[in-house]
PDB file of N, CA and C in Angstrom:
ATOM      1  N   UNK A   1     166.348 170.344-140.423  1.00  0.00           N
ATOM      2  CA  UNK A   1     167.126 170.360-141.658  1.00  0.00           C
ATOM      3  C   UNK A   1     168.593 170.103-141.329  1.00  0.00           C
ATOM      4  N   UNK A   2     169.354 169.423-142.126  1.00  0.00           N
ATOM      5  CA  UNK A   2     170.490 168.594-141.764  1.00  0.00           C
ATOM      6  C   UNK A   2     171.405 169.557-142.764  1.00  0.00           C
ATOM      7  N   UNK A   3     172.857 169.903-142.237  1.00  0.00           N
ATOM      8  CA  UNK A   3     173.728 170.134-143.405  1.00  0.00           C
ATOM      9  C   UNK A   3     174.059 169.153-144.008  1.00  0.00           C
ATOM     10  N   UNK A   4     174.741 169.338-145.252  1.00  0.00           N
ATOM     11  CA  UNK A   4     175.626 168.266-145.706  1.00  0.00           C
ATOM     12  C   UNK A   4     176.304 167.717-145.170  1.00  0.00           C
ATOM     13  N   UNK A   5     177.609 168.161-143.837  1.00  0.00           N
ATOM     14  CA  UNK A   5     178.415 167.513-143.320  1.00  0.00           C
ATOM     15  C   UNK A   5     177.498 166.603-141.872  1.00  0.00           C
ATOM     16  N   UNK A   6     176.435 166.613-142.019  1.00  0.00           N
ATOM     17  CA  UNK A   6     176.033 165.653-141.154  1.00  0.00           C
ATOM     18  C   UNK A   6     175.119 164.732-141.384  1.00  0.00           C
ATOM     19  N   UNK A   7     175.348 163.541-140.789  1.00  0.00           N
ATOM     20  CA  UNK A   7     174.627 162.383-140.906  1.00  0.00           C
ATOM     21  C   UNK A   7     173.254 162.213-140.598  1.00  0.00           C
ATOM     22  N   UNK A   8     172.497 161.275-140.730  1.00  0.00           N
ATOM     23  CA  UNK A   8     170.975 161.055-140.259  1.00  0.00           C
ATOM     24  C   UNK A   8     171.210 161.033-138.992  1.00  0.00           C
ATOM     25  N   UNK A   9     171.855 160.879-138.045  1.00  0.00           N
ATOM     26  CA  UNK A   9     171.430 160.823-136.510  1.00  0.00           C
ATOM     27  C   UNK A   9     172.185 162.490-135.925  1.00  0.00           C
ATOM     28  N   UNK A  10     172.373 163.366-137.076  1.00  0.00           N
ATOM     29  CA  UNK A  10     172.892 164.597-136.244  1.00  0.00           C
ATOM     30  C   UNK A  10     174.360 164.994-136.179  1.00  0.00           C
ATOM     31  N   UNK A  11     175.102 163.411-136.009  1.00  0.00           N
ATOM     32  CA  UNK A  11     176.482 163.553-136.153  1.00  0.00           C
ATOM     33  C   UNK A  11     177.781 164.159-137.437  1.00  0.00           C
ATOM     34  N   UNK A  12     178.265 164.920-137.023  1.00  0.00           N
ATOM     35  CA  UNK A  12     179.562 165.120-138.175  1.00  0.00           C
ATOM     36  C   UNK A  12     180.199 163.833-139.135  1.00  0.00           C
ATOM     37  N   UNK A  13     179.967 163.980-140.669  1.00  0.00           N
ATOM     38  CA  UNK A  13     180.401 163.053-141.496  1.00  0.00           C
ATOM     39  C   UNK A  13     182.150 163.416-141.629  1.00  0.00           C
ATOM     40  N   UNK A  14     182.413 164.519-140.713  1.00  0.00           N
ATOM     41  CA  UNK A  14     183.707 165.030-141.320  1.00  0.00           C
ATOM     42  C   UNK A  14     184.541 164.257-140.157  1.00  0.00           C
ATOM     43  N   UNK A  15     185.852 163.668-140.397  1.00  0.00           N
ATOM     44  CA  UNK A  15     186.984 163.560-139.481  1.00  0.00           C
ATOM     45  C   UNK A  15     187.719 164.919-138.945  1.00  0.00           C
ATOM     46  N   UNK A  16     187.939 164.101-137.455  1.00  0.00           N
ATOM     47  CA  UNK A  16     188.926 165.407-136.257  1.00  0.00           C
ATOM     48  C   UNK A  16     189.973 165.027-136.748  1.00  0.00           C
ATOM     49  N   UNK A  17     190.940 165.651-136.965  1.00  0.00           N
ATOM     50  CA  UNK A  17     192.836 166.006-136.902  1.00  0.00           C
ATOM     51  C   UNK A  17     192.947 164.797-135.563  1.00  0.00           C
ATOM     52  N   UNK A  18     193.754 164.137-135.758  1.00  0.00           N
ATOM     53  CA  UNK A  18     194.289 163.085-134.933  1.00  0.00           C
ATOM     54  C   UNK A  18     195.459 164.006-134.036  1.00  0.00           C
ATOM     55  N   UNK A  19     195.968 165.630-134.748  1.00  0.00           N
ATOM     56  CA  UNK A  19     196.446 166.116-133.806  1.00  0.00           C
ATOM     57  C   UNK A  19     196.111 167.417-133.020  1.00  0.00           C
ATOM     58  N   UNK A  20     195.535 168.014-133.639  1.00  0.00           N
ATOM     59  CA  UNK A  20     194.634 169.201-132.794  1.00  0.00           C
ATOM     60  C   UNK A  20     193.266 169.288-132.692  1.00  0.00           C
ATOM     61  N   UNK A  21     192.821 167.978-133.226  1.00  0.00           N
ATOM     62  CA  UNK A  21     190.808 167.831-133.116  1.00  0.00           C
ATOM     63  C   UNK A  21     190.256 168.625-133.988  1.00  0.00           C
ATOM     64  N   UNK A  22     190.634 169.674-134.468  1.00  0.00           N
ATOM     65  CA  UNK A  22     190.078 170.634-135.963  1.00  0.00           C
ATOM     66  C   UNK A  22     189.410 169.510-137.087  1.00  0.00           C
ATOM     67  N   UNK A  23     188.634 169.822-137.457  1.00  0.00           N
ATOM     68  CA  UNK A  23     187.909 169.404-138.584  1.00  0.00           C
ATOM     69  C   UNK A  23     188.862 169.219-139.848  1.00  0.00           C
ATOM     70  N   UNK A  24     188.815 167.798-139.928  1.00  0.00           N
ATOM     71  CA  UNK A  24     189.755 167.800-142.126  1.00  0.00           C
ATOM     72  C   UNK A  24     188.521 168.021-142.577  1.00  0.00           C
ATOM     73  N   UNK A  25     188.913 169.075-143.778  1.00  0.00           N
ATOM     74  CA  UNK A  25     188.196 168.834-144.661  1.00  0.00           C
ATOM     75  C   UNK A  25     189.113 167.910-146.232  1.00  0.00           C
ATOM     76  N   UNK A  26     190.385 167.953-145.873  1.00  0.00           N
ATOM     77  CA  UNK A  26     190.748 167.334-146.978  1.00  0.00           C
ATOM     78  C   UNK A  26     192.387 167.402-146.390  1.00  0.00           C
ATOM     79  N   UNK A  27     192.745 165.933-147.188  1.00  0.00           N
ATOM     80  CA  UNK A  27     194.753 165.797-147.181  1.00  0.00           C
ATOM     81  C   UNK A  27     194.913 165.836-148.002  1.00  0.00           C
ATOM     82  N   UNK A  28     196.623 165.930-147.840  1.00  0.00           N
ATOM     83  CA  UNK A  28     197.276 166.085-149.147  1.00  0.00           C
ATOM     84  C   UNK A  28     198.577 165.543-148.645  1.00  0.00           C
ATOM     85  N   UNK A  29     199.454 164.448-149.571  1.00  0.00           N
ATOM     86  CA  UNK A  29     200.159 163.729-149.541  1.00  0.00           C
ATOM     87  C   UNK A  29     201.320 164.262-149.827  1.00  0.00           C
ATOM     88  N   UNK A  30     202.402 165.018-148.861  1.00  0.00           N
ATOM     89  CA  UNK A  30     202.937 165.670-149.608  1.00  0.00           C
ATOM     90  C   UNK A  30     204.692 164.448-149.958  1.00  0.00           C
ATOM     91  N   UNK A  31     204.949 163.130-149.340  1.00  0.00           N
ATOM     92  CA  UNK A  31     206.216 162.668-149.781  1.00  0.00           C
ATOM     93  C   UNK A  31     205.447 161.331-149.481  1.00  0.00           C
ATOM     94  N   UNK A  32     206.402 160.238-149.192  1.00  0.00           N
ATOM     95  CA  UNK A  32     206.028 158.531-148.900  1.00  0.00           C
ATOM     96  C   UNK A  32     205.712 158.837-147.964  1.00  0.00           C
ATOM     97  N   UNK A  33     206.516 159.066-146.241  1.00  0.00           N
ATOM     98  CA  UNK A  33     206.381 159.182-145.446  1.00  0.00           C
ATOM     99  C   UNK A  33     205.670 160.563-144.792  1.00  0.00           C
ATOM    100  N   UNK A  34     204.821 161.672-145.569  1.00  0.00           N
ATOM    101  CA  UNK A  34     204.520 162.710-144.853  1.00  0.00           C
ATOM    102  C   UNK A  34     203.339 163.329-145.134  1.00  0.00           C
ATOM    103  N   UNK A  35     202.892 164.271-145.142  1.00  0.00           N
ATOM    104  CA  UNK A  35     201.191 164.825-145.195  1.00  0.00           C
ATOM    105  C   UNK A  35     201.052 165.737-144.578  1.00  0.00           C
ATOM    106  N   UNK A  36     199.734 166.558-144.674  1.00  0.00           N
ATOM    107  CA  UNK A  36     198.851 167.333-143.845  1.00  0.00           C
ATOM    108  C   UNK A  36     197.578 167.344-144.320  1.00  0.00           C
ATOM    109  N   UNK A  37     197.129 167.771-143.060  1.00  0.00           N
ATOM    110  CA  UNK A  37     195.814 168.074-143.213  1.00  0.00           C
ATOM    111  C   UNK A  37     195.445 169.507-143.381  1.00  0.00           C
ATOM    112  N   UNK A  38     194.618 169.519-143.623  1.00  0.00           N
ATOM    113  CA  UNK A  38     193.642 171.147-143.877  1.00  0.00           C
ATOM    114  C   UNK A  38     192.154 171.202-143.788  1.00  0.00           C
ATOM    115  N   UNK A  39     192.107 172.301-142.707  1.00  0.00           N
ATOM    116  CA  UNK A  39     192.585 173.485-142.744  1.00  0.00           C
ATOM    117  C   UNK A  39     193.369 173.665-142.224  1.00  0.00           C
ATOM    118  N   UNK A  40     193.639 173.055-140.812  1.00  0.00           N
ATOM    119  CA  UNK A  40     194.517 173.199-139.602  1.00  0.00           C
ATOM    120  C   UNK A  40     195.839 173.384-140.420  1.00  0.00           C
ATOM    121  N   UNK A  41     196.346 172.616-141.305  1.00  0.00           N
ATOM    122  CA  UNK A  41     198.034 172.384-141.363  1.00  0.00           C
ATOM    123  C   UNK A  41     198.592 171.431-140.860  1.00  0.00           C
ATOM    124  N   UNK A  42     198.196 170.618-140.282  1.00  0.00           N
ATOM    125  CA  UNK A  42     198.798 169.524-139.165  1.00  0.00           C
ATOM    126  C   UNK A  42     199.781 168.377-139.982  1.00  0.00           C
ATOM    127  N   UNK A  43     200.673 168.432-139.447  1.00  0.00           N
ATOM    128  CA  UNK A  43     201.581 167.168-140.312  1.00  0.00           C
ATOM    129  C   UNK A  43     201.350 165.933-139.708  1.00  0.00           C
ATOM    130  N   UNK A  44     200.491 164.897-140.776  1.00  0.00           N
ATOM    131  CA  UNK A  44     200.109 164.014-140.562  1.00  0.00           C
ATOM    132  C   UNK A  44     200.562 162.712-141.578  1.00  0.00           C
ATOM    133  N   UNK A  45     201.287 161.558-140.688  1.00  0.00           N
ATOM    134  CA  UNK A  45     201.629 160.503-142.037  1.00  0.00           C
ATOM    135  C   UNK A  45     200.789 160.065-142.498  1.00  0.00           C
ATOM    136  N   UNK A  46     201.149 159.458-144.037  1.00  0.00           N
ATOM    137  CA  UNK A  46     200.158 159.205-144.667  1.00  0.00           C
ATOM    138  C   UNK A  46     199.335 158.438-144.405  1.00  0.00           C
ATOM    139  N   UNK A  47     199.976 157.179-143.668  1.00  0.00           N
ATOM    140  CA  UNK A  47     199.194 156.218-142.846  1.00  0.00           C
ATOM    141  C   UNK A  47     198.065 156.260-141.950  1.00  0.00           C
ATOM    142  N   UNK A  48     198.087 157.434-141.586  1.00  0.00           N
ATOM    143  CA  UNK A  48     196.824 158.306-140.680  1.00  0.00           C
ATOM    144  C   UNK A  48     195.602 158.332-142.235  1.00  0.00           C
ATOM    145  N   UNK A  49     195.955 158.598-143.137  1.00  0.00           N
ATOM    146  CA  UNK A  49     194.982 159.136-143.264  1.00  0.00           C
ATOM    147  C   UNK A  49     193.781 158.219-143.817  1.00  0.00           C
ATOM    148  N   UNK A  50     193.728 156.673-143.831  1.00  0.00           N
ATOM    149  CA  UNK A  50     192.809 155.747-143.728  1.00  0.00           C
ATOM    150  C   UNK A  50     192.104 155.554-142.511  1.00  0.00           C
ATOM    151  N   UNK A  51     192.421 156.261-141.682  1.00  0.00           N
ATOM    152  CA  UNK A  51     191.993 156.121-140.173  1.00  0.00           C
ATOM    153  C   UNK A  51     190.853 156.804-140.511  1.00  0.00           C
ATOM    154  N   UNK A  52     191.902 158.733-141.129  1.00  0.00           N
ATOM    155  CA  UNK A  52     190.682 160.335-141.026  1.00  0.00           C
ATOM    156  C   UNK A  52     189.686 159.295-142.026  1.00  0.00           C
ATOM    157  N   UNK A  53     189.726 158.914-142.904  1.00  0.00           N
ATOM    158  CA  UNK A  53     188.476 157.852-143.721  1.00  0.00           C
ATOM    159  C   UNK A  53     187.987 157.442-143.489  1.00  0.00           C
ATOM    160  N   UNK A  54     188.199 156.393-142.376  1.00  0.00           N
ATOM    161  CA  UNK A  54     186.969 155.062-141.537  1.00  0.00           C
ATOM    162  C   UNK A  54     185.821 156.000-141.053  1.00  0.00           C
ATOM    163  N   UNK A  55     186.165 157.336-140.219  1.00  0.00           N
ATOM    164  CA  UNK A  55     185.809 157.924-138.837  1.00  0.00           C
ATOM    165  C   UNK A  55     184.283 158.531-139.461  1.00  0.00           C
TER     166      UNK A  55
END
């Protein structure tokens, strides 16, 4: 039995923090140039966060 956050082969559907590897579960955009993630907190530009999307 599979959770939700994982895929048919087992793997995590969720993106790592590009800065402490923690699990996003979600961003938030906070100016043009700025962000975080959560849960961690991590200040991440916004530009990152099409990356946390592809992954």
């Amino acid at each position: 039995m599979c959770s939700e956050s994982e895929g048919d082969d087992g793997s995590s559907s969720i993106p790592d923090c590009s800065h402490c590897g923690e699990p996003v579960l979600f961003a938030v955009v906070t100016g043009p140039t700025t962000g975080t993630v959560e849960p961690c907190g991590c200040s991440v530009p916004p530009d990152l966060f099409a990356e946390l999307r592809e992954e």
